[in-house]
Protein backbone atom coordinates (compact mmCIF):
# COMPACT_ATOMS: atom_id res chain seq x y z
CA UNK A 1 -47.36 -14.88 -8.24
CA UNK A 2 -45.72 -17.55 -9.56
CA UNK A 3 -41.74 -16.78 -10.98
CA UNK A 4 -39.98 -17.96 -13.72
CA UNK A 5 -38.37 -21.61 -13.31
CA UNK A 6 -35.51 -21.03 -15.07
CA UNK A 7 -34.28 -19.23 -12.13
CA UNK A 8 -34.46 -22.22 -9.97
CA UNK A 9 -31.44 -23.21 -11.22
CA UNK A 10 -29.10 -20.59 -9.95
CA UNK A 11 -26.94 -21.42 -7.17
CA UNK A 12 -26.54 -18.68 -5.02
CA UNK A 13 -23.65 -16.67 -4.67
CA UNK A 14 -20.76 -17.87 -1.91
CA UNK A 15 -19.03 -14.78 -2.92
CA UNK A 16 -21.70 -12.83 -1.76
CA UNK A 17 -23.07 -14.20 1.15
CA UNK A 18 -19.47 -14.69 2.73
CA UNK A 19 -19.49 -10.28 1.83
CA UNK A 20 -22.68 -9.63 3.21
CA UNK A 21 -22.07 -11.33 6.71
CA UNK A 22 -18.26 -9.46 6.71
CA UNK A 23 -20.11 -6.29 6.25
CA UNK A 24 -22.55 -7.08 8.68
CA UNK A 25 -19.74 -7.64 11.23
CA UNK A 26 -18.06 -4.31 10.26
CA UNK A 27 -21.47 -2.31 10.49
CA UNK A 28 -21.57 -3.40 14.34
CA UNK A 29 -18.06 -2.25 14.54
CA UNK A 30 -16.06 -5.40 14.76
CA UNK A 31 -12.37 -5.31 13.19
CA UNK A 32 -13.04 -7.70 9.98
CA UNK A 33 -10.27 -8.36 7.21
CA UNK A 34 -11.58 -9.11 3.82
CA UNK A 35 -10.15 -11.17 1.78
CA UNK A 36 -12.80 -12.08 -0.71
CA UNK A 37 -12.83 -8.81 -3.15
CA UNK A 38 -12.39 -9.66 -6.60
CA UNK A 39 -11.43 -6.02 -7.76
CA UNK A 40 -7.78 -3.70 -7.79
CA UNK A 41 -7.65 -1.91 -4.43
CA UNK A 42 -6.36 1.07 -6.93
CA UNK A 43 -8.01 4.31 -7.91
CA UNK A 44 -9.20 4.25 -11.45
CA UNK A 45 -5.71 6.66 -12.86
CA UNK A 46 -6.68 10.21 -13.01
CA UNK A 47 -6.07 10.67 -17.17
CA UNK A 48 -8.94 8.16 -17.30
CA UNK A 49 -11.17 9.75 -14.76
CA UNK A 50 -10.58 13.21 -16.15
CA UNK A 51 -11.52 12.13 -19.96
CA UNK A 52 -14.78 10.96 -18.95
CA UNK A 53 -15.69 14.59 -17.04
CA UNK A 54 -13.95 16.00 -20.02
CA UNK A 55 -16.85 13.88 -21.85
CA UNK A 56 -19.23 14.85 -19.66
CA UNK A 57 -18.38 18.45 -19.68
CA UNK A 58 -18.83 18.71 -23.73
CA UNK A 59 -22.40 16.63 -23.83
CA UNK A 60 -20.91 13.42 -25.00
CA UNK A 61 -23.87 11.79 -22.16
CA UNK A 62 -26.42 10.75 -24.62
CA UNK A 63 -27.32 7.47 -26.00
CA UNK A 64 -24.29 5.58 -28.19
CA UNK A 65 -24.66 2.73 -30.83
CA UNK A 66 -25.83 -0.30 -29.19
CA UNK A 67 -22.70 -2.08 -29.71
CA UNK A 68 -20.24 0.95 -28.41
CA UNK A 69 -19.13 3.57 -29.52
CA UNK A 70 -16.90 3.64 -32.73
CA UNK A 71 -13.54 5.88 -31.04
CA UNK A 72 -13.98 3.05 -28.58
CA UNK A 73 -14.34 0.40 -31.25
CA UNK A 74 -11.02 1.65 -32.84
CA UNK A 75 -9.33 1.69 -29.42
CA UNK A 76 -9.99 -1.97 -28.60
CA UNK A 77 -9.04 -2.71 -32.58
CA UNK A 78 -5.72 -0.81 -31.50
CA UNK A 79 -4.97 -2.79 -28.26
CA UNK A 80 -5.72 -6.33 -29.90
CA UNK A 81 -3.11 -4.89 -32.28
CA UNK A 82 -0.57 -3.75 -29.71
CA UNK A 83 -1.10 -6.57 -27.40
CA UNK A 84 -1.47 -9.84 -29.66
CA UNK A 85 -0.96 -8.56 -33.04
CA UNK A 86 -4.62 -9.44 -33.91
CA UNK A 87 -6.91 -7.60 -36.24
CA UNK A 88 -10.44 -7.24 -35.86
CA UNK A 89 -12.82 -4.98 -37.90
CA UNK A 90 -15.26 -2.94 -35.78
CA UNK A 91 -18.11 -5.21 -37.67
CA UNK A 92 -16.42 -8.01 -34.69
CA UNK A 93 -16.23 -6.27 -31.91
CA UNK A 94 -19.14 -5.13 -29.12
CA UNK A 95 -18.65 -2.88 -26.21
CA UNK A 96 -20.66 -4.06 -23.26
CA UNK A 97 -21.63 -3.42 -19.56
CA UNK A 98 -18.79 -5.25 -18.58
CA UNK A 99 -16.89 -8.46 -19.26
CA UNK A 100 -19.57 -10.09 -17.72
CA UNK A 101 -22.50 -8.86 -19.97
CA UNK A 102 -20.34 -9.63 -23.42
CA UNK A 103 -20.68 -13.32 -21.80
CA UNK A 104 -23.96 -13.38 -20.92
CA UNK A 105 -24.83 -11.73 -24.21
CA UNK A 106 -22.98 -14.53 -25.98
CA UNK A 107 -24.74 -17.52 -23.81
CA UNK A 108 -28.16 -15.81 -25.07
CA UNK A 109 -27.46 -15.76 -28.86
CA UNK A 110 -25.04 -19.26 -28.77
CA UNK A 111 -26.95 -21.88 -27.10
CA UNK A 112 -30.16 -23.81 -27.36
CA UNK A 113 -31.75 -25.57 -25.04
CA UNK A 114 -29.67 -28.39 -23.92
CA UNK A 115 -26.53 -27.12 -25.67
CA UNK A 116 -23.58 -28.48 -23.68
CA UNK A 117 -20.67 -25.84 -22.38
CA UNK A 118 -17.60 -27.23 -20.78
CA UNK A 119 -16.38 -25.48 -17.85
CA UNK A 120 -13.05 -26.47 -16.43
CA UNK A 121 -13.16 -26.75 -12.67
CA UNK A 122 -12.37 -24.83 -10.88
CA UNK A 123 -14.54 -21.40 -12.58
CA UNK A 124 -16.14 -18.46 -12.30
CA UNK A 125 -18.88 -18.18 -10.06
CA UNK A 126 -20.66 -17.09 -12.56
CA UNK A 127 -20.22 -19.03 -15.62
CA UNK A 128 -22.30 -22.13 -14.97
CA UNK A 129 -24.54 -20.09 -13.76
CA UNK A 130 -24.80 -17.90 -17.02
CA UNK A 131 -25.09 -21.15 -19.29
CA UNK A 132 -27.86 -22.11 -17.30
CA UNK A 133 -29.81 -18.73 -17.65
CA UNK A 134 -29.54 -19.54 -21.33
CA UNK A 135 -31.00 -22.71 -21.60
CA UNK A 136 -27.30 -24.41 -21.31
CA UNK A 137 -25.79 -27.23 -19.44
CA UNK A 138 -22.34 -26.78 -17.76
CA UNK A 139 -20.04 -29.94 -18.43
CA UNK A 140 -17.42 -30.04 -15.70
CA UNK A 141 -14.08 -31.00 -16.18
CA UNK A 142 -12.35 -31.13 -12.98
CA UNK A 143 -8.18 -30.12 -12.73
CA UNK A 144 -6.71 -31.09 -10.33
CA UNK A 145 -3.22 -29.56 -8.35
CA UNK A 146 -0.86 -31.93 -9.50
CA UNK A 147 -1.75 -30.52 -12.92
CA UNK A 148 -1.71 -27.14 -11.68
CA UNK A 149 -5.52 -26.43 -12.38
CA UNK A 150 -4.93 -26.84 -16.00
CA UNK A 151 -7.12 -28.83 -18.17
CA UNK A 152 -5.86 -31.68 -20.16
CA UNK A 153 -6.54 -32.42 -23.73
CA UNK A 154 -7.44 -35.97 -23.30
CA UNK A 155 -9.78 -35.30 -20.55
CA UNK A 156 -11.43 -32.50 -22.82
CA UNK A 157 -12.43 -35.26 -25.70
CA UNK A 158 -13.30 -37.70 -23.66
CA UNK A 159 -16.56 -35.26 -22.88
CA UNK A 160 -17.32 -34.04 -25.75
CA UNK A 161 -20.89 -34.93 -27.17
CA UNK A 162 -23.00 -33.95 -30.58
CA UNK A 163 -24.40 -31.44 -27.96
CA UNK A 164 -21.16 -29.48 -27.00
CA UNK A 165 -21.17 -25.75 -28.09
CA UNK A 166 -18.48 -24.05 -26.51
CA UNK A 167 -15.51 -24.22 -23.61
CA UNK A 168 -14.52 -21.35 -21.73
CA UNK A 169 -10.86 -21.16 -20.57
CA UNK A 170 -9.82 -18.58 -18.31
CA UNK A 171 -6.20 -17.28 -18.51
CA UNK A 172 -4.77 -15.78 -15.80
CA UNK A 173 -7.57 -17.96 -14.32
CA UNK A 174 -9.98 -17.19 -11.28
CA UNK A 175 -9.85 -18.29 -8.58
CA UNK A 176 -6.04 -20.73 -9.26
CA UNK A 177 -4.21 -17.68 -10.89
CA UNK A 178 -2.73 -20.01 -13.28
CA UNK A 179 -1.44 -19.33 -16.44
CA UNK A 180 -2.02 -21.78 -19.55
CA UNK A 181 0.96 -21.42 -22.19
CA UNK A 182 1.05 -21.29 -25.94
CA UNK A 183 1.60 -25.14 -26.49
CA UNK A 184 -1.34 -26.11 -23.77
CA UNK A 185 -3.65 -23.45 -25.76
CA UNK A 186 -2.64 -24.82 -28.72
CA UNK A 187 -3.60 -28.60 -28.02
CA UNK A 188 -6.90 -27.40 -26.59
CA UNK A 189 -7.58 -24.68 -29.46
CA UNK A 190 -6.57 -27.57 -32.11
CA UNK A 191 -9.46 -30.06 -30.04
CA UNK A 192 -11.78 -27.12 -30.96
CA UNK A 193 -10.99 -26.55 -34.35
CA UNK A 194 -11.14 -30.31 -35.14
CA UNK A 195 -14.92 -30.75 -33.28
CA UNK A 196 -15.61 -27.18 -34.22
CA UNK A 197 -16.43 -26.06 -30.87
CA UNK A 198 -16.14 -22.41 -29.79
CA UNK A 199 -14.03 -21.72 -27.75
CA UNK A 200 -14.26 -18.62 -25.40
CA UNK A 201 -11.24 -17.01 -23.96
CA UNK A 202 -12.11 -14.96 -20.62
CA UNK A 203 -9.00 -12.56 -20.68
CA UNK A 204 -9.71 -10.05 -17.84
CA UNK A 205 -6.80 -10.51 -16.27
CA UNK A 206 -4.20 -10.46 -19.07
CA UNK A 207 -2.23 -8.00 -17.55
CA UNK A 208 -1.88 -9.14 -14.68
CA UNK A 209 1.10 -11.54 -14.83
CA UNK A 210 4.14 -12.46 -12.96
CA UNK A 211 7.56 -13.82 -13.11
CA UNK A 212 8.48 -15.07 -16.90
CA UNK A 213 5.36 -15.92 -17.81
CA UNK A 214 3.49 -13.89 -20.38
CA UNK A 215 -0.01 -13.62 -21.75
CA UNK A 216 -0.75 -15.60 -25.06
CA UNK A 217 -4.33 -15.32 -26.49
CA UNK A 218 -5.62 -18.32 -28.35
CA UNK A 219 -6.56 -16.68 -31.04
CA UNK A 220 -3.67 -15.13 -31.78
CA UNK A 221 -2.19 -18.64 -32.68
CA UNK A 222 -3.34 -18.80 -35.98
CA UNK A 223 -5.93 -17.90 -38.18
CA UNK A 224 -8.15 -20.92 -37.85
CA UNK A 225 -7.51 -20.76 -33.80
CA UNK A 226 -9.23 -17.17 -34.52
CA UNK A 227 -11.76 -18.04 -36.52
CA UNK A 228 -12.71 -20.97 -33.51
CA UNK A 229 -12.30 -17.78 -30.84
CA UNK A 230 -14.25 -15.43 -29.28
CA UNK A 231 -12.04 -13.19 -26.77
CA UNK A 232 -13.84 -11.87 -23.82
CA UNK A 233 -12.11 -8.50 -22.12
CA UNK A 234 -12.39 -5.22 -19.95
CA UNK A 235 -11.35 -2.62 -18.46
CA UNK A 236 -12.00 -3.58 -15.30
CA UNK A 237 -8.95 -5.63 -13.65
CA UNK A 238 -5.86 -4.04 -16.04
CA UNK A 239 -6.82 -0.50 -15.05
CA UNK A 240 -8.62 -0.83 -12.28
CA UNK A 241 -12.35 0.29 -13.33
CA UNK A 242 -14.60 -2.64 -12.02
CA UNK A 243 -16.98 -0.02 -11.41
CA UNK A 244 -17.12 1.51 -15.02
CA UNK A 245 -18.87 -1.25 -16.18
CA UNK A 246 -16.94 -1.43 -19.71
CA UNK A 247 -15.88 -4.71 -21.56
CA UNK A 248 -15.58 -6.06 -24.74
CA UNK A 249 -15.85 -9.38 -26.83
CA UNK A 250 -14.16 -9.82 -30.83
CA UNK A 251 -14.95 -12.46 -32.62
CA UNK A 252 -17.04 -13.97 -35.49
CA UNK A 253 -18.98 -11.48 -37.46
CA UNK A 254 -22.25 -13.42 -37.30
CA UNK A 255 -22.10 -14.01 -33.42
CA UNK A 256 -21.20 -10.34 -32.36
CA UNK A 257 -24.10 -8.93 -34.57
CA UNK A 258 -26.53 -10.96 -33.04
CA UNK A 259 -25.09 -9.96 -30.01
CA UNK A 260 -25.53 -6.23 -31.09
CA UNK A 261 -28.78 -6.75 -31.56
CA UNK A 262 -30.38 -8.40 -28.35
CA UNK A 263 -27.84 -5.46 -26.24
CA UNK A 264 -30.23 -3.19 -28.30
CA UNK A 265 -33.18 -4.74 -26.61
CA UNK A 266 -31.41 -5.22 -22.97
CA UNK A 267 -29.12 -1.73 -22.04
CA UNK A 268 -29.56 0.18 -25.23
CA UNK A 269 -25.73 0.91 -24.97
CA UNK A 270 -23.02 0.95 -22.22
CA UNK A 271 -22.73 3.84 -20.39
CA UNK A 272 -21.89 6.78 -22.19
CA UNK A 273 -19.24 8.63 -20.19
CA UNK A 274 -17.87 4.95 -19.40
CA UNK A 275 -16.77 4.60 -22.97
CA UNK A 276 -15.15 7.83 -23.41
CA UNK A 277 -13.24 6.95 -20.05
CA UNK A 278 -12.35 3.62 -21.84
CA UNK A 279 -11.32 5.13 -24.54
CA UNK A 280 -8.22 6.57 -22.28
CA UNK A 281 -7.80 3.27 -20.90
CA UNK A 282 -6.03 1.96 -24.21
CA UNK A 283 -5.14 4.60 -25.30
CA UNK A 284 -3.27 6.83 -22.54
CA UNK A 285 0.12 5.61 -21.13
CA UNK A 286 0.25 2.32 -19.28
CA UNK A 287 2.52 3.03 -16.72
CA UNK A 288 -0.48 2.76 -13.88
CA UNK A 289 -0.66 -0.76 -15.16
CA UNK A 290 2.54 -2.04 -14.69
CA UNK A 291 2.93 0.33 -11.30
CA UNK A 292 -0.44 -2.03 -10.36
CA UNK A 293 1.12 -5.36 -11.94
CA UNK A 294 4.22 -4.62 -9.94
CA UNK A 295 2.29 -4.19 -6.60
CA UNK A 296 0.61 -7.38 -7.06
CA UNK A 297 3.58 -9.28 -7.46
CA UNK A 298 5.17 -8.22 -4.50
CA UNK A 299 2.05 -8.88 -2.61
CA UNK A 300 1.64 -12.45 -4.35
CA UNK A 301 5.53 -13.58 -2.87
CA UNK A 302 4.49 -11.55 0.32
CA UNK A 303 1.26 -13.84 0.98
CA UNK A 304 2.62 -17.14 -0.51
CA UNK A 305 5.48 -16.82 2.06
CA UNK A 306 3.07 -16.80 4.87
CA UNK A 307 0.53 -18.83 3.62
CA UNK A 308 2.74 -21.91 3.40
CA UNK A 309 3.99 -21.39 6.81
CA UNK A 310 0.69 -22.27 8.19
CA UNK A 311 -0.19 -26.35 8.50
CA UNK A 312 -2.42 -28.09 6.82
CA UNK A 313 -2.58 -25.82 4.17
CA UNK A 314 -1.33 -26.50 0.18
CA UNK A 315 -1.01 -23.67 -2.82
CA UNK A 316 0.24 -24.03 -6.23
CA UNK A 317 1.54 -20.57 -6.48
CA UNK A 318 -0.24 -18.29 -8.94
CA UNK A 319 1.26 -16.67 -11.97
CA UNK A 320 -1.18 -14.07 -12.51
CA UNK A 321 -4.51 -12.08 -11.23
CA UNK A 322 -4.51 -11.67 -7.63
CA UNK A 323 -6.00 -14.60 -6.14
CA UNK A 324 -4.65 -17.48 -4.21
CA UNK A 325 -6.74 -20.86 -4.17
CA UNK A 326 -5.00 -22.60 -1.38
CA UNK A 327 -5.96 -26.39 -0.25
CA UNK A 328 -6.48 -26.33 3.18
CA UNK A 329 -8.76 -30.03 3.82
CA UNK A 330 -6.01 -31.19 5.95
CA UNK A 331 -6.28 -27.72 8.29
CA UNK A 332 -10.23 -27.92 8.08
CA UNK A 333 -10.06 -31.40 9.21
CA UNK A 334 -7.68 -31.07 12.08
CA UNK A 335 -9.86 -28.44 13.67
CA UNK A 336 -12.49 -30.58 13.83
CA UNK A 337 -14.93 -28.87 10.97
CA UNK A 338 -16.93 -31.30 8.86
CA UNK A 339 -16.24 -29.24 5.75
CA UNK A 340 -14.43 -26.09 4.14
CA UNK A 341 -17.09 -23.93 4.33
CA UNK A 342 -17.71 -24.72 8.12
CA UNK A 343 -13.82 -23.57 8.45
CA UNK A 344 -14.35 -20.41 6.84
CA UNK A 345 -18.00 -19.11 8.52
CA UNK A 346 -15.57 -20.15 11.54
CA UNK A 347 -13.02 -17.98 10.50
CA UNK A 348 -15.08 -15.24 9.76
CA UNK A 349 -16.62 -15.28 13.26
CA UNK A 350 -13.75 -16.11 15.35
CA UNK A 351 -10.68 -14.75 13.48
CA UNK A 352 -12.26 -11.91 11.65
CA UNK A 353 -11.14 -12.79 8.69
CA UNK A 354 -13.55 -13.35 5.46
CA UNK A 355 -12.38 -15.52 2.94
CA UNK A 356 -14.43 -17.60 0.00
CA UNK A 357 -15.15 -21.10 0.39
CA UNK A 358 -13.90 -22.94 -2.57
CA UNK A 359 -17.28 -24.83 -2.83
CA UNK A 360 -18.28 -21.58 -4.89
CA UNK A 361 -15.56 -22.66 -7.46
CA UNK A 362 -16.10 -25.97 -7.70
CA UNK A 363 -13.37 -27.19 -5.73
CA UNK A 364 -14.92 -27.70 -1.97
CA UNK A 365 -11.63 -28.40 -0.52
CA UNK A 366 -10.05 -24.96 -1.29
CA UNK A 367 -10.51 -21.15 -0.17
CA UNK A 368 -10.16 -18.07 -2.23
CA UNK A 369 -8.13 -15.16 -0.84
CA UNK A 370 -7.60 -12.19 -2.50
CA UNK A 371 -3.89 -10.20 -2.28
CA UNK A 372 -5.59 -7.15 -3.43
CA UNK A 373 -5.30 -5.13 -0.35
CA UNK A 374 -2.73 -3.89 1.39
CA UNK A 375 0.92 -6.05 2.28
CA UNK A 376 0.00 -4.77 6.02
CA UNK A 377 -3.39 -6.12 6.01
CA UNK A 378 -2.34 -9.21 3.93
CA UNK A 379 0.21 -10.25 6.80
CA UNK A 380 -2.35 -9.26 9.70
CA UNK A 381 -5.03 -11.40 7.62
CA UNK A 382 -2.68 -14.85 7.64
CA UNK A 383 -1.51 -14.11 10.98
CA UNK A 384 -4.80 -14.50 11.94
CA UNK A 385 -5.47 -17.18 9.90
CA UNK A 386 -2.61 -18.96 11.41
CA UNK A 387 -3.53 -18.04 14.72
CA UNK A 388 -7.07 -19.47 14.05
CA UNK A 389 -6.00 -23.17 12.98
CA UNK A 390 -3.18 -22.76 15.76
CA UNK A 391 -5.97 -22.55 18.18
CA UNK A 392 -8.36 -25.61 16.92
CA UNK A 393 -5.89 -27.90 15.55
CA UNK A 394 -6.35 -31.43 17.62
């Protein structure tokens, strides 16, 4: 039986094949440190956990409106509020399986076939990927370190086309943990508004930010920057509940109803508990957060430290999420591998010690480590790291 094409185009998943061959390892009982996870090593807070048994407990486990619940509705309205002092009316906002869904919901009801998306590099795994699924082609903008992963106006317009629909920036970013500020957001957002192209801000890890830098939201810039905005968010990363499966996008009316409407035809509604749980999220005290945020930052200076003791290796330091997206060519190189990739399957067999190859980002040269895991594990992890490029270094 023949499959459909359009899945052809996916590029598998370096994320997950670098997992599945650290898990292997650990199932035969070797020692492996991972430092590829892309979720809060926390436990979801307890006031959250107990509102959705609480949910549970009274019945609330049947189907919901296909675009979320309305308490939950009012609660995102409420933190877009708080947060950015944005308003939204419930008519633009959707509750989905995840951040992830709302943008794959939005690919399938923006684009056309052909419809151009540009995709500062480096991304998401999954966000080429997603435009592609929809008929979309990614247009790549590459950043580079000197401009610390940030994408510059000028190279923006020079590729935009009649075709382009949409960019997606990513702030705190994965996999550079970079944070763009209210002027650079501006310049873009103004680019957007002139060529009216939407733009689509991934904010998943918005609270997640260190040092004296602080989360600005595009939209929250003006009313015509809002207008030219759709916001992407969750639950997930600020209070740790990857596996509650509950994000959200705001936006234009006309987009999030069409939205609405193919969710109605794809998971009926998120799940039901999930939402109540949510509901606690932003609206319960946010003291885990910041207890979380706190962590991370400590870990961030912990693993920077140690990370640019080790040769051959480069980082811009981060500013928020908990990722860091270090250059490490030179090291690769100097232990005689042909690429990045080879160094890390390397490292994974020899120094037990899974990282992501940055080819999965766009950005071959690079590796993703993740500081979410413990400082003990974190130092044991570089040590070994070190270690590794101590012992093949020629």
């Amino acid at each position: 039986m023949e499959l459909a094409k359009r899945l052809q185009s996916l590029t598998p998943s370096t994320t997950l094949a670098i997992t599945a061959k650290a898990n292997e390892l650990k199932a035969k009982g070797i020692e492996v440190i991972g430092l590829g996870a892309g979720e809060p090593d926390f436990h979801t807070p307890k006031h959250i956990i107990d509102a959705a048994y609480e949910a549970m407990v009274a019945g609330r486990t049947k189907y919901t409106p296909s675009g979320g619940l309305v308490e939950l509705k009012r609660a995102i309205q409420g933190k877009l509020q708080r947060d950015q002092n944005l308003s939204y009316e419930l008519s633009e906002i959707i509750v989905t399986s995840g951040a992830k869904h709302a943008l794959y919901t939005l690919f399938q009801v923006l684009l056309n076939e052909g419809d151009e998306v540009i995709i500062p590099i480096p991304y998401w795994v999954s966000y080429p990927e997603q435009v592609k699924l929809a008929g979309g082609k990614p247009i790549f903008i590459e950043t580079t370190e000197k401009e610390s992963f940030k994408l510059a106006p000028e190279k923006l317009l020079e590729k935009i086309t009649p075709k382009t629909k949409a960019i997606i920036i990513n702030s705190p970013n994965n996999p550079t943990g970079i944070v763009y500020r209210k002027e650079e957001l501006m310049k873009i957002g103004k680019i957007c508004i002139d060529h009216d192209i939407l733009l689509i801000s991934d904010e998943i890890y918005e609270k997640l930010i260190y040092g004296k830098d602080q989360h600005v939201s595009v939209a929250s810039l003006g009313e015509r920057y809002k207008n030219q905005t759709i916001i992407i968010n969750g639950v997930s990363k600020s209070h740790s509940m990857t596996g509650w499966r509950i994000g959200y996008a705001a936006g234009n009316k006309k987009i999030i109803q069409q939205m609405t409407a193919l969710a109605s035809h794809s998971t009926s509604n998120p799940t039901t508990p999930a939402q109540y749980a949510a509901i606690a999220a932003y609206e319960g005290t946010e003291q885990s957060v910041e207890d979380m945020r706190s962590a991370f930052e400590k870990r961030l200076n912990l693993a920077v430290e140690k990370i640019e003791q080790i040769p051959g290796f480069s980082v811009v330091k981060p500013q928020g999420a908990f990722y860091l997206f270090p250059n490490v060519k030179e090291a690769a190189t100097r232990c005689g591998f042909e690429t990045v990739d080879d160094f890390a399957a390397s490292l994974l067999d020899q120094g037990k010690v899974a990282v992501i190859p940055g080819s999965g980002f766009g950005l071959p040269d690079h590796i993703r480590l993740s500081y979410a895991t413990s400082p003990q594990l974190i130092e044991e992890a570089i040590e070994r790291i070190g270690q590794f490029v101590q012992k093949h270094w020629k």
